[in-house]
Protein backbone atom coordinates (compact mmCIF):
# COMPACT_ATOMS: atom_id res chain seq x y z
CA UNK A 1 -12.82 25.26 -4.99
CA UNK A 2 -13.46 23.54 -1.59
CA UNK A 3 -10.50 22.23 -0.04
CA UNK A 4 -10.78 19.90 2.88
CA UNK A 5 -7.64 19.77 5.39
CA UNK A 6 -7.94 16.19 5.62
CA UNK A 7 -6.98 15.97 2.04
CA UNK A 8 -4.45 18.11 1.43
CA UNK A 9 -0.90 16.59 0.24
CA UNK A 10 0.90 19.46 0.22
CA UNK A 11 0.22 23.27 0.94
CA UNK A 12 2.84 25.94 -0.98
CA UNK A 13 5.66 22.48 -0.87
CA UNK A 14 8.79 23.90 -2.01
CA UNK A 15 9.83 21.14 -5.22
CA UNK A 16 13.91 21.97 -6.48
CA UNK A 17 14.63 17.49 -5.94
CA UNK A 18 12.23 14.30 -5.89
CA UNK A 19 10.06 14.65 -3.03
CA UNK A 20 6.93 13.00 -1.41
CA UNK A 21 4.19 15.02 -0.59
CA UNK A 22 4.55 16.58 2.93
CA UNK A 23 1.27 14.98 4.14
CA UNK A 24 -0.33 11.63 2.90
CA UNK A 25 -3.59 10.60 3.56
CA UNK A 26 -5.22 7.52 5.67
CA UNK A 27 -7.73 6.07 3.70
CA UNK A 28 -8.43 4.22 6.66
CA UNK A 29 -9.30 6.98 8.62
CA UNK A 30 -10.51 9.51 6.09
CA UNK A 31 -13.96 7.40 4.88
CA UNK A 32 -16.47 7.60 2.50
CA UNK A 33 -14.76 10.72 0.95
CA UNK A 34 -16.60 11.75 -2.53
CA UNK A 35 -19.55 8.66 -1.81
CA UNK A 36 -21.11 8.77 -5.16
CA UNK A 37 -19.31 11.66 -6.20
CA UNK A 38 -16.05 12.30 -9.12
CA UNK A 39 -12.95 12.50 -6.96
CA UNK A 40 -10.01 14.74 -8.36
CA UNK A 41 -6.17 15.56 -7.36
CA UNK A 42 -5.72 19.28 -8.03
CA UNK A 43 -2.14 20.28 -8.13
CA UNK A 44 -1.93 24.67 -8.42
CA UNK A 45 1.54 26.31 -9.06
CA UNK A 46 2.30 28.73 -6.16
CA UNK A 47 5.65 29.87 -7.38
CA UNK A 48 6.73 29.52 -10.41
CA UNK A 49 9.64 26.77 -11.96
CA UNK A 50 12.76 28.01 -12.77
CA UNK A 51 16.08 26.25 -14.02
CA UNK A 52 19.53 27.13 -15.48
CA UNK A 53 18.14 26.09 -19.00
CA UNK A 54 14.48 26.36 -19.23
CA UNK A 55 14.03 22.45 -19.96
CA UNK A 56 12.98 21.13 -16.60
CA UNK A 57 9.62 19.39 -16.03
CA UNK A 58 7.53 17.53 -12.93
CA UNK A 59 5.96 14.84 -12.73
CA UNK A 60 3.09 14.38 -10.26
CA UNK A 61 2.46 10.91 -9.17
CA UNK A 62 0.22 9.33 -6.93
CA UNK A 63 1.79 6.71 -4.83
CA UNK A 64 -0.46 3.99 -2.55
CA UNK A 65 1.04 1.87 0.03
CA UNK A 66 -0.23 -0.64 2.81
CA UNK A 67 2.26 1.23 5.19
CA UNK A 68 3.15 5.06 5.88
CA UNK A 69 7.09 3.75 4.84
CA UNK A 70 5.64 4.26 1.24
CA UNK A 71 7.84 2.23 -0.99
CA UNK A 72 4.68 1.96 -3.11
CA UNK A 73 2.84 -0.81 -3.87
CA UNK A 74 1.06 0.73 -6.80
CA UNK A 75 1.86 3.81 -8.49
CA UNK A 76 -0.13 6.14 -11.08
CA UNK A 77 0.98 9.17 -12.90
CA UNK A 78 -1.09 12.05 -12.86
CA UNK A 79 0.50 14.81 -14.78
CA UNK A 80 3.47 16.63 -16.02
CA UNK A 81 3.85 20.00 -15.57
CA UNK A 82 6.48 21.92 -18.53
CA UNK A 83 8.99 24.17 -18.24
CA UNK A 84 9.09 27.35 -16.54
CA UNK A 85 5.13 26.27 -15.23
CA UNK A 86 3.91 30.29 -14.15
CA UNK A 87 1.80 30.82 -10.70
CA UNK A 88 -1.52 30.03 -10.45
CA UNK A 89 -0.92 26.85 -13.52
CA UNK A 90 -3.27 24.09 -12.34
CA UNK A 91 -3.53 20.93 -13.77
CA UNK A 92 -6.28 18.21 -12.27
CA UNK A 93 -6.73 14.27 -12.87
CA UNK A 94 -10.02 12.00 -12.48
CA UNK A 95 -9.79 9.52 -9.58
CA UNK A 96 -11.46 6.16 -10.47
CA UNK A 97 -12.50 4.36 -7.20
CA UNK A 98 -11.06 1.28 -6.52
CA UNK A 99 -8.30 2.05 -9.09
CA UNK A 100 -4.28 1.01 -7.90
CA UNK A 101 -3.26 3.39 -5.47
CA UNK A 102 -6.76 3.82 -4.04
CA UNK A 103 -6.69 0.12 -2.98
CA UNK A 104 -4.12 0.94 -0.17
CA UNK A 105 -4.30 2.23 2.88
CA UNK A 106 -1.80 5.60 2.34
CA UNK A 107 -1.58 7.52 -0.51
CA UNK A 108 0.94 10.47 -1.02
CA UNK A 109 1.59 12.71 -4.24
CA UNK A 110 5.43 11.68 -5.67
CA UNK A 111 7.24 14.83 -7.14
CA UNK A 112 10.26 14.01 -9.72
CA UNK A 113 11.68 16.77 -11.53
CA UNK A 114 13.34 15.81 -14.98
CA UNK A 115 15.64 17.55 -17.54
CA UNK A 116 17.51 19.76 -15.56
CA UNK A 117 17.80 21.14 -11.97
CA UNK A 118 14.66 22.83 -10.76
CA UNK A 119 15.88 26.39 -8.49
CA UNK A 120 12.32 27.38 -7.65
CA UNK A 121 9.16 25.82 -7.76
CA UNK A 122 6.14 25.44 -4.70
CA UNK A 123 2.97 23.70 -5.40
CA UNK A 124 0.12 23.37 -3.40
CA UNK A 125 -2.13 19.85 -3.94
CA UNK A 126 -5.52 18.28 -2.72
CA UNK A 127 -8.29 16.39 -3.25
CA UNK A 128 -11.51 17.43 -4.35
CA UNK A 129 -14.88 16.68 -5.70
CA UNK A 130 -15.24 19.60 -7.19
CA UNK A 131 -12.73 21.51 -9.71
CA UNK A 132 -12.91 25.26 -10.82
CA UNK A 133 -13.10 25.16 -14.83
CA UNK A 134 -13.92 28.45 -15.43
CA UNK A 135 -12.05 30.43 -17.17
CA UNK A 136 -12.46 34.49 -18.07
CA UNK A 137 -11.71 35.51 -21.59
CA UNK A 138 -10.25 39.25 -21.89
CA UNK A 139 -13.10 41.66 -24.56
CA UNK A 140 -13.14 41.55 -27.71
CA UNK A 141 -11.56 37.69 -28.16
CA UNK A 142 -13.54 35.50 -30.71
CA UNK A 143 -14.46 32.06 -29.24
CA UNK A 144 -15.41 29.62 -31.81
């Protein structure tokens, strides 16, 4: 999967509390990323989520704002990951241009942990116009 500096929102973030992304992006300044092209935010596990009683979740959000003070002017959730998520879990969404947050100016990734208190957790996140779907089936497994 290609990953472009440019558009990365966070790289191996540490999540245990709601957090914004370490880095948000300046549509402004970033242009004509994906012309033509399917846009997706990729969101990958580095370490895995642990809590005291195996309920937690996270919820990825994108957040758009006119302003780098995001208090958002339009909001989208993207995913959830579940309890106890393992490394390498990766979970993707479709950007639709034009859609609320892409009409602002700065976008960031909003992380809100629910049902418990998260101890570990790190995710790495991006945009991309290209996601890795393949996936490697051990012998002897019966697709149908």
């Amino acid at each position: 999967m290609y990953v472009d500096s440019q558009l990365l929102f966070s790289d191996a973030q540490a999540i245990t509390a709601t957090a914004a992304s370490t880095n948000y992006i300046d549509l402004g300044a970033v242009r004509d990323i994906g012309t033509g092209q399917p846009l997706y935010v990729v969101c990958i596990c580095d370490v895995a989520m642990t809590d005291g009683s195996s309920d937690s979740t996270l919820t990825v959000a994108l957040e758009g704002d006119s302003t780098t003070t995001f208090t958002p002017d339009g909001t989208r959730d993207l995913f959830t990951f579940s309890a106890l998520s393992a490394v390498g879990t990766i979970k993707y969404a479709a950007l639709s241009p034009g859609s609320s947050p892409l009409q602002y100016r700065y976008i960031q990734l909003k992380y809100t942990p629910a049902n418990g208190n998260l101890t570990t957790g790190s995710f790495t996140a991006f945009i991309t116009t290209d996601i890795d779907k393949y996936v490697s089936y051990a012998d002897g497994i019966v697709i149908s």
